[in-house]
PDB file of N, CA and C in Angstrom:
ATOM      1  N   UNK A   1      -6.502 -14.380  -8.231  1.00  0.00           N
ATOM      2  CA  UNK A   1      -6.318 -12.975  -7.994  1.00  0.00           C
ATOM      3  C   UNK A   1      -5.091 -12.790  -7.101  1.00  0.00           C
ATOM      4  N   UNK A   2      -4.765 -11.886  -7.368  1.00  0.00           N
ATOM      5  CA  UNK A   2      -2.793 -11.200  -6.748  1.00  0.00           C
ATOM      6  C   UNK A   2      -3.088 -10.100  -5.637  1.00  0.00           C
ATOM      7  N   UNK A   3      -2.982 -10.342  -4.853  1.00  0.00           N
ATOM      8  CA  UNK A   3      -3.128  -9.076  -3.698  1.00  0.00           C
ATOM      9  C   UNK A   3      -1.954  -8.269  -3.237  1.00  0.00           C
ATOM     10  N   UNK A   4      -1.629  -7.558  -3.720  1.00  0.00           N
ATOM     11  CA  UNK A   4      -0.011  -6.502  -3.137  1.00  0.00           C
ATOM     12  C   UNK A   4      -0.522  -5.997  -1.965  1.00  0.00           C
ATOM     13  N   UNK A   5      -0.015  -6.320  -0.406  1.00  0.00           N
ATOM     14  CA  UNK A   5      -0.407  -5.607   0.668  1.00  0.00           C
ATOM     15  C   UNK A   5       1.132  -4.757   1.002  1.00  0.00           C
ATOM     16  N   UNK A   6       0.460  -3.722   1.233  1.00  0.00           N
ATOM     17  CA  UNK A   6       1.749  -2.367   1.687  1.00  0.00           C
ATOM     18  C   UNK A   6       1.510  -2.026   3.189  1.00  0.00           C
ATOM     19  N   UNK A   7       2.418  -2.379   4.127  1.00  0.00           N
ATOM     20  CA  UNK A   7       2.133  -2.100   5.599  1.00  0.00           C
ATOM     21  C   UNK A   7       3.324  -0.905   5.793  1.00  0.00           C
ATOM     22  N   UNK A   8       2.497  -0.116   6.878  1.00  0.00           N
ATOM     23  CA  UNK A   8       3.337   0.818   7.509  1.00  0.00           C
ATOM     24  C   UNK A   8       3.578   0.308   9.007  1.00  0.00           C
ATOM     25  N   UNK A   9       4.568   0.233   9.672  1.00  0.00           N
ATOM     26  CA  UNK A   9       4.634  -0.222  11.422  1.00  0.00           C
ATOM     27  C   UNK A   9       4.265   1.390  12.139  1.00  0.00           C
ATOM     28  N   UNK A  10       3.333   0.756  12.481  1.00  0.00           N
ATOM     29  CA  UNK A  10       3.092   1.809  13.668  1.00  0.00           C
ATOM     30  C   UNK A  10       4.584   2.086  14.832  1.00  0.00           C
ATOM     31  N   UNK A  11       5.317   2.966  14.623  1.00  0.00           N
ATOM     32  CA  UNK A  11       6.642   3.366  14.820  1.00  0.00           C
ATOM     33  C   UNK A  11       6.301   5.158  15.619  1.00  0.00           C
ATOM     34  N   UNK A  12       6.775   4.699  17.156  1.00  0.00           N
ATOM     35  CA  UNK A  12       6.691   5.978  17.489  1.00  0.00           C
ATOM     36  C   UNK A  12       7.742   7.362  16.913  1.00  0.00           C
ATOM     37  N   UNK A  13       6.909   8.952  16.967  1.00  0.00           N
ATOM     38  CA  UNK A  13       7.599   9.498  16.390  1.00  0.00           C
ATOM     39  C   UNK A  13       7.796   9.717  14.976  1.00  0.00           C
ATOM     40  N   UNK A  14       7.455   8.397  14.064  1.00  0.00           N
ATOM     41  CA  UNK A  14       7.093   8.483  12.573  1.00  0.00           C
ATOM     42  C   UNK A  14       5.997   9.809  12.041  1.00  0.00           C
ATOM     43  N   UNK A  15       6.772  10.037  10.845  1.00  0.00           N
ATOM     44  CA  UNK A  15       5.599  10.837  10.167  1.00  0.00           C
ATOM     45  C   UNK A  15       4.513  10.370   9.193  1.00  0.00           C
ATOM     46  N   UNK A  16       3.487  10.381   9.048  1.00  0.00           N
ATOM     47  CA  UNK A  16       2.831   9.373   7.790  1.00  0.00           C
ATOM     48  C   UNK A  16       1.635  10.046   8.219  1.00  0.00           C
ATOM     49  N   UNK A  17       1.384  11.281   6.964  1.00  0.00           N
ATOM     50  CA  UNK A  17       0.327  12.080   6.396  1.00  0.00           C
ATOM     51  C   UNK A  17      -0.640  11.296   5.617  1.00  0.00           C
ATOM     52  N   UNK A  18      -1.715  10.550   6.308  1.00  0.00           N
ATOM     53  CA  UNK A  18      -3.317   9.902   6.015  1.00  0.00           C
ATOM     54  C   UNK A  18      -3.774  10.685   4.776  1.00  0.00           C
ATOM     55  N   UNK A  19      -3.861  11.833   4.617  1.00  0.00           N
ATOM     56  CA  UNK A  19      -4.552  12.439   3.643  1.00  0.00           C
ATOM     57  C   UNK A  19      -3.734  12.632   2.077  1.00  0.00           C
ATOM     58  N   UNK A  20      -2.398  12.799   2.270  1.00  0.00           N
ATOM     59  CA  UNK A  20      -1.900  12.520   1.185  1.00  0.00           C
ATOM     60  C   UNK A  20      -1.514  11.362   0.689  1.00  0.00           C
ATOM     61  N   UNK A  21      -1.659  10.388   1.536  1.00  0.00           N
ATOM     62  CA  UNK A  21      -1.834   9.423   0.903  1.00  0.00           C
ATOM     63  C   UNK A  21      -2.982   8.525   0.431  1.00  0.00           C
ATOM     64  N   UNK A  22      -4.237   8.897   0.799  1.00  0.00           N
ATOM     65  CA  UNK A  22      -5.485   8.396   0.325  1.00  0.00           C
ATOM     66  C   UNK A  22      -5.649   9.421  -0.749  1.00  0.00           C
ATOM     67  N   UNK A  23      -5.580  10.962  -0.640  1.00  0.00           N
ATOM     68  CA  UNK A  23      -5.678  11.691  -1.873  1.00  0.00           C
ATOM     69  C   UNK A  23      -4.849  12.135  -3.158  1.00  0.00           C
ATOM     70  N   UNK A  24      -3.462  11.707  -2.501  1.00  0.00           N
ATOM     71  CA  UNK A  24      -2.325  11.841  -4.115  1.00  0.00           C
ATOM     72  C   UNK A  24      -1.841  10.605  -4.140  1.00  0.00           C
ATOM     73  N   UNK A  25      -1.266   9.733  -3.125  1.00  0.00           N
ATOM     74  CA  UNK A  25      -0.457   8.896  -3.443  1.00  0.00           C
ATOM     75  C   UNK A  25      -1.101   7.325  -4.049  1.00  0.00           C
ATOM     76  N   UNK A  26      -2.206   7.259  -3.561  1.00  0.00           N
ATOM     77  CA  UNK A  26      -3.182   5.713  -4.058  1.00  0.00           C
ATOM     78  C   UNK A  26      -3.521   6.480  -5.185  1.00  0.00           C
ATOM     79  N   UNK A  27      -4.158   7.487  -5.591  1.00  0.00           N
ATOM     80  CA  UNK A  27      -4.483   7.585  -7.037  1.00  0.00           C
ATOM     81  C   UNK A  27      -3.310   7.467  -8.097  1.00  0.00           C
ATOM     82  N   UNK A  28      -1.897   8.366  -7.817  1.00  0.00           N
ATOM     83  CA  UNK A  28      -1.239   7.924  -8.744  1.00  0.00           C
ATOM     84  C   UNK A  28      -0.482   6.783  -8.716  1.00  0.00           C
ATOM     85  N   UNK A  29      -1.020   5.535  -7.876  1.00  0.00           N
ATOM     86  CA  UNK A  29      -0.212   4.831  -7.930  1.00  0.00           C
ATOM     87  C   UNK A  29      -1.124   3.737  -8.942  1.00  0.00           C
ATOM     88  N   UNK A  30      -2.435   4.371  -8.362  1.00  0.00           N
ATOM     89  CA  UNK A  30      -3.655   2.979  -9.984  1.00  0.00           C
ATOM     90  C   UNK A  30      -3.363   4.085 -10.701  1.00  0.00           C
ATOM     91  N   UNK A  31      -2.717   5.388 -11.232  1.00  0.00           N
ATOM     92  CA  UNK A  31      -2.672   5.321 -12.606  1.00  0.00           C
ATOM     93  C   UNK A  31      -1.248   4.996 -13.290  1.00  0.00           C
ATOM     94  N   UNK A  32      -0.584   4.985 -12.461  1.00  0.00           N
ATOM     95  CA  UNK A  32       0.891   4.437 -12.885  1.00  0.00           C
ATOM     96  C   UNK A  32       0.652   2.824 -13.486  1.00  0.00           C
ATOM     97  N   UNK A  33       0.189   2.561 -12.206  1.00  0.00           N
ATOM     98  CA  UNK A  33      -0.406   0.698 -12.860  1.00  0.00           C
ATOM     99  C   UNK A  33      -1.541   0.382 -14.098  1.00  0.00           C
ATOM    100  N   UNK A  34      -2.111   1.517 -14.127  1.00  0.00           N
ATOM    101  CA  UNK A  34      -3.281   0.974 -15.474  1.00  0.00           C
ATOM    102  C   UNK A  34      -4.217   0.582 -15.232  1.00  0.00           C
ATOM    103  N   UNK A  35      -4.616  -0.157 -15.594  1.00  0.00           N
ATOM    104  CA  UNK A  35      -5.592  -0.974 -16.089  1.00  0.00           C
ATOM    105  C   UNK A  35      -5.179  -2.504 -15.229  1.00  0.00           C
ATOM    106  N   UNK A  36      -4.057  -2.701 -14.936  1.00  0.00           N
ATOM    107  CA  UNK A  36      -3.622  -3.749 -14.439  1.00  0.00           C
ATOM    108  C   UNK A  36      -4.199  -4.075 -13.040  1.00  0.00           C
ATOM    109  N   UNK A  37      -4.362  -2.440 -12.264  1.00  0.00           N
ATOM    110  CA  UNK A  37      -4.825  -2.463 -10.795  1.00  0.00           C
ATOM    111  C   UNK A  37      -6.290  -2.434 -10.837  1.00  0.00           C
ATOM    112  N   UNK A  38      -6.529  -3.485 -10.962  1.00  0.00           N
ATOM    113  CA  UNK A  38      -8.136  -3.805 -10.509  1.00  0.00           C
ATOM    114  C   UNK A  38      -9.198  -3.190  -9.722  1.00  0.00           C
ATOM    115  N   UNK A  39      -8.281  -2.853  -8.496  1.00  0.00           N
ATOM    116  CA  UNK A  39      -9.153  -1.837  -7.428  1.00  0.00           C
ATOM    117  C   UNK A  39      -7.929  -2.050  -6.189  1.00  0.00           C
ATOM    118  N   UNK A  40      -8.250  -1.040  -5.858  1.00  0.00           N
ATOM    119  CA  UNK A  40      -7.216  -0.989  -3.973  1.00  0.00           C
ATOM    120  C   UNK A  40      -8.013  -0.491  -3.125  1.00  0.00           C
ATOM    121  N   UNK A  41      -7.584  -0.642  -1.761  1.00  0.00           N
ATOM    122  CA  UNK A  41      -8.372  -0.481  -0.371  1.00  0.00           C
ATOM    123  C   UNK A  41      -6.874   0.463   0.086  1.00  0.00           C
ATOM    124  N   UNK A  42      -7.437   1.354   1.159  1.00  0.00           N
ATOM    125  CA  UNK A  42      -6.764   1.753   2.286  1.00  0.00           C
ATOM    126  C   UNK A  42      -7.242   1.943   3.229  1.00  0.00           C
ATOM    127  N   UNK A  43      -6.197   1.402   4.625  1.00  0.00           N
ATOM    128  CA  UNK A  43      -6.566   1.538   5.759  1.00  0.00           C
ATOM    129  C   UNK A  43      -6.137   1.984   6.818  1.00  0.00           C
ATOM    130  N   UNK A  44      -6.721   2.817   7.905  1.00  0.00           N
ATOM    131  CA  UNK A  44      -5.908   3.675   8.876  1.00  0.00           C
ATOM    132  C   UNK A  44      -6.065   2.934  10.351  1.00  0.00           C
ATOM    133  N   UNK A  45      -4.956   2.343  10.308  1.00  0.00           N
ATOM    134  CA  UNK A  45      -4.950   1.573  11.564  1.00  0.00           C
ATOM    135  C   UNK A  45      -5.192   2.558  13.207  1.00  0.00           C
ATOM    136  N   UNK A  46      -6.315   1.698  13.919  1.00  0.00           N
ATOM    137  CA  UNK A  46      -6.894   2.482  14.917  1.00  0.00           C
ATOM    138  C   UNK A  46      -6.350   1.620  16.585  1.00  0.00           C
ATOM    139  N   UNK A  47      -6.342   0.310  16.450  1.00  0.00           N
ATOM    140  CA  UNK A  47      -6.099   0.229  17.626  1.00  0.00           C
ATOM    141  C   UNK A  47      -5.549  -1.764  17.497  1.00  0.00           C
ATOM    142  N   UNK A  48      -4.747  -2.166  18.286  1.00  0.00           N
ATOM    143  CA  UNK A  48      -4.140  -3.243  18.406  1.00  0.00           C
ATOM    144  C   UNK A  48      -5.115  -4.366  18.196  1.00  0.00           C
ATOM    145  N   UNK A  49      -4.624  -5.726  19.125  1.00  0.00           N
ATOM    146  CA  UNK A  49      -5.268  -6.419  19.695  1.00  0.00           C
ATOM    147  C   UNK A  49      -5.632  -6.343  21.003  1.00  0.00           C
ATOM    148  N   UNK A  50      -5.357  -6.006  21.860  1.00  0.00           N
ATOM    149  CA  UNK A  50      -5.615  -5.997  23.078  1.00  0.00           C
ATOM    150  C   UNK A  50      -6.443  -4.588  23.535  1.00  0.00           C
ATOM    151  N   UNK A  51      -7.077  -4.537  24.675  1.00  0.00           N
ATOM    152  CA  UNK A  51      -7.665  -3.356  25.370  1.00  0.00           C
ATOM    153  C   UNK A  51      -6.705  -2.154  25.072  1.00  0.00           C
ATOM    154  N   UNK A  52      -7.007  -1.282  24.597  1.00  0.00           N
ATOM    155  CA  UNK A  52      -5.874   0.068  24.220  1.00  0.00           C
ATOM    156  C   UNK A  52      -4.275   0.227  23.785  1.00  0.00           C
ATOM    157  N   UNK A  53      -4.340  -1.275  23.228  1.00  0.00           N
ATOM    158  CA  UNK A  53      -3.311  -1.288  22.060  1.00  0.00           C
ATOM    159  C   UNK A  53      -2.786  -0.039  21.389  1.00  0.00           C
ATOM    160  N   UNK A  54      -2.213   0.549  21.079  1.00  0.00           N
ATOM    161  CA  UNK A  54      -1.792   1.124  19.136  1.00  0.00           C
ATOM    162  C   UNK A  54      -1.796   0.043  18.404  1.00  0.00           C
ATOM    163  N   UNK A  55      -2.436   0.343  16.994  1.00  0.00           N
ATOM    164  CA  UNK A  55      -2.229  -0.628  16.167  1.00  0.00           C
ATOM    165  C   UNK A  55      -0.611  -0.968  15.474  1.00  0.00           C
ATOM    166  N   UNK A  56      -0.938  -2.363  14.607  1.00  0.00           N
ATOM    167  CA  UNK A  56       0.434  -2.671  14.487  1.00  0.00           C
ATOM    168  C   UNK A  56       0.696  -2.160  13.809  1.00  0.00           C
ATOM    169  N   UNK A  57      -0.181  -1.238  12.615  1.00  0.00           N
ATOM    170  CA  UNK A  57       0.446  -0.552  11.355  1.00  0.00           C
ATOM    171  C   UNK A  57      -0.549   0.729  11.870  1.00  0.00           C
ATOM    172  N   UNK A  58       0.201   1.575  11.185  1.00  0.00           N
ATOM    173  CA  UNK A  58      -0.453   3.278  11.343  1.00  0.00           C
ATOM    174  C   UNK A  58      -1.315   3.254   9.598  1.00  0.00           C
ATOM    175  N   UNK A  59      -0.731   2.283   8.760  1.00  0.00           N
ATOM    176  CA  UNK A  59      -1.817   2.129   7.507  1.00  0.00           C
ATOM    177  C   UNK A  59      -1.749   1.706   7.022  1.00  0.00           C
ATOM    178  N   UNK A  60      -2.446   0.816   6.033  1.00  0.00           N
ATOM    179  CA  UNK A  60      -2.374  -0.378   4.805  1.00  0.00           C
ATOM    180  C   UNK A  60      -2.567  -0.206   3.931  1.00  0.00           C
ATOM    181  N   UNK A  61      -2.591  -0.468   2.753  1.00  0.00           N
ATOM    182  CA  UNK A  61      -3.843  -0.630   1.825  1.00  0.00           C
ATOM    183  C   UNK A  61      -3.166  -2.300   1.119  1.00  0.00           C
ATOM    184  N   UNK A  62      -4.262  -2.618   0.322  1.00  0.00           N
ATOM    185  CA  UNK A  62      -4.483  -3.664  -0.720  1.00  0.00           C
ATOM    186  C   UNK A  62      -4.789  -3.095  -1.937  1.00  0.00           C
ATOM    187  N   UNK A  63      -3.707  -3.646  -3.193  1.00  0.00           N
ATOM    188  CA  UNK A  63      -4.045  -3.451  -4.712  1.00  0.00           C
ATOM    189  C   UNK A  63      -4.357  -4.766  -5.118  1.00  0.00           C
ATOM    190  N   UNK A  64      -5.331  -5.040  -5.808  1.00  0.00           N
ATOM    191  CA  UNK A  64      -5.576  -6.298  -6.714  1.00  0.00           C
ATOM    192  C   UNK A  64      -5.244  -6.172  -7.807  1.00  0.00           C
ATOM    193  N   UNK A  65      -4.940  -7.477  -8.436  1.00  0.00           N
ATOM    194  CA  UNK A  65      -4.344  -7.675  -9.564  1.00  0.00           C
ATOM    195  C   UNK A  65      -4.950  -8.923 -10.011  1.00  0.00           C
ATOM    196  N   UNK A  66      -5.267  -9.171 -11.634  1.00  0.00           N
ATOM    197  CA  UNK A  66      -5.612 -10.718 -11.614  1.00  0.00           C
ATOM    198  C   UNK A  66      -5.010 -11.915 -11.617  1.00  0.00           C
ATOM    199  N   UNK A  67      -3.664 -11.395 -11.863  1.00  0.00           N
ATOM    200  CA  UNK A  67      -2.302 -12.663 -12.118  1.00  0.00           C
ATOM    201  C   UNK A  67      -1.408 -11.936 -11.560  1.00  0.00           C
ATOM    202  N   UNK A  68      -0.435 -13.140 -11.329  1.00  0.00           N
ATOM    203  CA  UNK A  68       1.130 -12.497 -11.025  1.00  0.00           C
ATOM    204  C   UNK A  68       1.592 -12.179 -12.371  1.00  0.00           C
ATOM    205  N   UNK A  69       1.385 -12.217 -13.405  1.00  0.00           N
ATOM    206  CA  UNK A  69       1.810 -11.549 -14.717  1.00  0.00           C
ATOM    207  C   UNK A  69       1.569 -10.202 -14.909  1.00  0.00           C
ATOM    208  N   UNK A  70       0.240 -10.119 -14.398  1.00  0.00           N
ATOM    209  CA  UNK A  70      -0.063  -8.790 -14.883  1.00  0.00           C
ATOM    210  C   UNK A  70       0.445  -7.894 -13.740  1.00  0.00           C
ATOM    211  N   UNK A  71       0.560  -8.416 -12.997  1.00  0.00           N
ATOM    212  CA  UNK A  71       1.149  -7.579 -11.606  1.00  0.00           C
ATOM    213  C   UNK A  71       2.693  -6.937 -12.261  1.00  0.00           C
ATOM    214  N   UNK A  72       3.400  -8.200 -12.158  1.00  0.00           N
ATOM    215  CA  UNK A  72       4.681  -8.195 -12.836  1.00  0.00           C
ATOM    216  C   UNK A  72       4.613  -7.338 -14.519  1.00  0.00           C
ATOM    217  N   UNK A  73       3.920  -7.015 -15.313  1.00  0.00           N
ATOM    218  CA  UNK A  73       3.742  -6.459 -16.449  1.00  0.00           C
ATOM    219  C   UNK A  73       3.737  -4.937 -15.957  1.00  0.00           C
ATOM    220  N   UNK A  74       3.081  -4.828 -15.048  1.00  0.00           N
ATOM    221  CA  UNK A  74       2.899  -3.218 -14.681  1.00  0.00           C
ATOM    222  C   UNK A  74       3.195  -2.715 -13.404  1.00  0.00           C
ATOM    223  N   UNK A  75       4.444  -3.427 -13.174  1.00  0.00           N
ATOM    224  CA  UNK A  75       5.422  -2.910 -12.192  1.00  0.00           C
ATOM    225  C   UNK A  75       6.750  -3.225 -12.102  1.00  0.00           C
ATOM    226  N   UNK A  76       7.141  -2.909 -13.472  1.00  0.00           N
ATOM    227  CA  UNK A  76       8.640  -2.625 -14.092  1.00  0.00           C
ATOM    228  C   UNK A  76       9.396  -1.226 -13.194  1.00  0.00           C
ATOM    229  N   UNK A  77      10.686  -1.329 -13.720  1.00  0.00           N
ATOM    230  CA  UNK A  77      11.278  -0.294 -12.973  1.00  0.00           C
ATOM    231  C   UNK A  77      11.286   1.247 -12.890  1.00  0.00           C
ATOM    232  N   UNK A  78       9.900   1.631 -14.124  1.00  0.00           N
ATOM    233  CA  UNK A  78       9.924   2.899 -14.289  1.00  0.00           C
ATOM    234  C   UNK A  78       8.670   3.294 -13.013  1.00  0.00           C
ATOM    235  N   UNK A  79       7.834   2.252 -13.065  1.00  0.00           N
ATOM    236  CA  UNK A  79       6.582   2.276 -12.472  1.00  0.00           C
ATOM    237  C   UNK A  79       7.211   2.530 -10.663  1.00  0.00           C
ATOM    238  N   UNK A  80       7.974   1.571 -10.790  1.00  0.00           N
ATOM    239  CA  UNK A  80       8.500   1.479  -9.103  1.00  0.00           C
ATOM    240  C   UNK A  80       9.547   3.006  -8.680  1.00  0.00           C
ATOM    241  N   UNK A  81       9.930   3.570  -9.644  1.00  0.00           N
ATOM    242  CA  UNK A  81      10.975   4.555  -9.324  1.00  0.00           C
ATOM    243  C   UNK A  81       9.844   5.471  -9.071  1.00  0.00           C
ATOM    244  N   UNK A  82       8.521   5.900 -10.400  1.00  0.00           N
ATOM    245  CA  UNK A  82       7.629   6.770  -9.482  1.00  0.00           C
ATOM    246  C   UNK A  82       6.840   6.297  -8.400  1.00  0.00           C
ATOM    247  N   UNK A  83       5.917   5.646  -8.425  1.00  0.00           N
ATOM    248  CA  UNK A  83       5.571   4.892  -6.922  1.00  0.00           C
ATOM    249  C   UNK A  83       6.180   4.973  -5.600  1.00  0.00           C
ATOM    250  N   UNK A  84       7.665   4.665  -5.092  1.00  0.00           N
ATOM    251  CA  UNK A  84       8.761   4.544  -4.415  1.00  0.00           C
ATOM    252  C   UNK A  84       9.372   6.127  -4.249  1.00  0.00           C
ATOM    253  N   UNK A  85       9.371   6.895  -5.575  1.00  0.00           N
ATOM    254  CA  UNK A  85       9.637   8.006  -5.091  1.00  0.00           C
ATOM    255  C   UNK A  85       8.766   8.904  -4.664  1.00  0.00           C
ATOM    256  N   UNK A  86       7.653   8.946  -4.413  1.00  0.00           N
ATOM    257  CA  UNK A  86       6.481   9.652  -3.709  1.00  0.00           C
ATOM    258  C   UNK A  86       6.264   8.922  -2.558  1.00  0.00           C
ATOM    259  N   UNK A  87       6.641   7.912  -1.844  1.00  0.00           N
ATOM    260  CA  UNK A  87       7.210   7.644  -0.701  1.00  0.00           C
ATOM    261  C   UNK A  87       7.561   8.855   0.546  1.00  0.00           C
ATOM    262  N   UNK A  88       8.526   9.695   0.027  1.00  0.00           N
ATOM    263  CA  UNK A  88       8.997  10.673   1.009  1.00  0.00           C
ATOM    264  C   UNK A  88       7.673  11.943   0.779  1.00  0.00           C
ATOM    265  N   UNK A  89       7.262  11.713   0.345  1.00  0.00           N
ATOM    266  CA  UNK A  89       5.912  12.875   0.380  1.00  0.00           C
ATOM    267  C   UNK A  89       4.870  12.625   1.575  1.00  0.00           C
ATOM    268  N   UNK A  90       4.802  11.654   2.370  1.00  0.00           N
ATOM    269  CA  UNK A  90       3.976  11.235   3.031  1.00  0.00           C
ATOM    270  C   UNK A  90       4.563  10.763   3.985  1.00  0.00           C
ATOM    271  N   UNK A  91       5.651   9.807   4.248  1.00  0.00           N
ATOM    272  CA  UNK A  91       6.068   9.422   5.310  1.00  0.00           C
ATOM    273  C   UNK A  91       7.464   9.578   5.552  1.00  0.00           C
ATOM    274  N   UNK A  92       7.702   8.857   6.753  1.00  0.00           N
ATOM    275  CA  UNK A  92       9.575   8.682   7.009  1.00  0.00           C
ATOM    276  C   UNK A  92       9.673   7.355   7.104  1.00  0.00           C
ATOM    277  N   UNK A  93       8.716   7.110   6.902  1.00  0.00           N
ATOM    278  CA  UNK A  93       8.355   4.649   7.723  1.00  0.00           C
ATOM    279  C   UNK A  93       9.182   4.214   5.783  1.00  0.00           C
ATOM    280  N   UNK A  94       9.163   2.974   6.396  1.00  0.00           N
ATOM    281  CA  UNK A  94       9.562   2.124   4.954  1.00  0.00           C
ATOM    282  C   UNK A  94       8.506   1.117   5.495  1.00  0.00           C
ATOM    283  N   UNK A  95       8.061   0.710   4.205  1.00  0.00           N
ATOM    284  CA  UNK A  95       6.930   0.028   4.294  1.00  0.00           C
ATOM    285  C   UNK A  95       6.906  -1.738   4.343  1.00  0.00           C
ATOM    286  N   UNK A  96       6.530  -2.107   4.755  1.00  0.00           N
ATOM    287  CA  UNK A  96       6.643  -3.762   4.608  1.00  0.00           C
ATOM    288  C   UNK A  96       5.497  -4.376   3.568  1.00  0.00           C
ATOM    289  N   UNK A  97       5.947  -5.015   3.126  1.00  0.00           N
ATOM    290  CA  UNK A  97       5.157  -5.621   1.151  1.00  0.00           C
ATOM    291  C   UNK A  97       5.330  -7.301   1.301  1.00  0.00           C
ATOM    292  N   UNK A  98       3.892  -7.476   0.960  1.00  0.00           N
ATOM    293  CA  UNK A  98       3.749  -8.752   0.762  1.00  0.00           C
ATOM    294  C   UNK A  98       3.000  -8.823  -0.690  1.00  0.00           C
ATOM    295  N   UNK A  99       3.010 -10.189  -1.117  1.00  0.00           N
ATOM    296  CA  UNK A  99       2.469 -10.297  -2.393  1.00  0.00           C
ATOM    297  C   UNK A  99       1.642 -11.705  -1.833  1.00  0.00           C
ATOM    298  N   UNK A 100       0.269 -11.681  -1.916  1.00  0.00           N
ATOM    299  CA  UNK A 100      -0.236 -13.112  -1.966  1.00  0.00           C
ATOM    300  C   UNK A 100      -1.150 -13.436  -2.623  1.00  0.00           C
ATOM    301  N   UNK A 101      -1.608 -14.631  -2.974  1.00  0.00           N
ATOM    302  CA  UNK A 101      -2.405 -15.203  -4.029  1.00  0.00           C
ATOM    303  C   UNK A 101      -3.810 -15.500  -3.169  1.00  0.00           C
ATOM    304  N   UNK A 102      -4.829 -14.681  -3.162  1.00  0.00           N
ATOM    305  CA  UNK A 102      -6.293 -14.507  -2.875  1.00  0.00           C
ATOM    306  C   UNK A 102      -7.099 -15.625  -3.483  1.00  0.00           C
ATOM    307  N   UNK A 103      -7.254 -16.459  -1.734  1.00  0.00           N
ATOM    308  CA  UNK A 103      -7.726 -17.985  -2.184  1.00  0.00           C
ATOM    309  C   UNK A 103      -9.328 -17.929  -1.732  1.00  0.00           C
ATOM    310  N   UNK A 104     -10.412 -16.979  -1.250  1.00  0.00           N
ATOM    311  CA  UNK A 104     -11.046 -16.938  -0.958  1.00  0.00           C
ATOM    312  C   UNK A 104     -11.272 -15.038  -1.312  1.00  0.00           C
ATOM    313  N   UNK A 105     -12.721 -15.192  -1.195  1.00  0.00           N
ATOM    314  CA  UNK A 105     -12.964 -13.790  -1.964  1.00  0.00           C
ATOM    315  C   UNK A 105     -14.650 -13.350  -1.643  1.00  0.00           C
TER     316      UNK A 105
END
């Protein structure tokens, strides 16, 4: 299994609207992907490591995928131009992206 993690840095002063992005932007982003996106998580980062931290991200989520094929199949450049361009609907952050291979489950 393929895990796409999308981080936001908790960045003072940033804008990044929680609600449009759990209510417009994760839905059209599993329907842009299909059938390919297995299921996604999002998360609203609350507090660091330490006693009254800020957290390190203001939000996450996780998309699953079952292969890096199918990941790669349904996130060609039309998929990424809408995805990427609903970006500015929600925040001013650029996001940090990892891709890793889910060795435990």
């Amino acid at each position: 299994m393929i895990k796409l993690s999308v981080m936001y840095p908790n960045t003072p002063g940033a804008r990044f609207d929680h609600d449009y992005y759990r209510e417009k932007h994760m839905p059209l982003v599993q329907a842009t992907l299909g059938e390919s996106c297995k299921h996604y998580t999002v998360e609203k980062g609350v507090a660091g490591a330490g006693p009254g931290a800020p957290p390190t991200y203001v939000a996450t989520c996780d998309i699953f995928f079952d292969s890096m094929e199918a990941f790669e199949d349904s996130f060609g450049p039309s998929e990424q131009q809408t995805i990427m361009g609903d970006i500015p609907n929600y925040t001013d952050l650029s996001p940090v992206i990892q891709i890793s291979e889910v060795v435990v489950h």
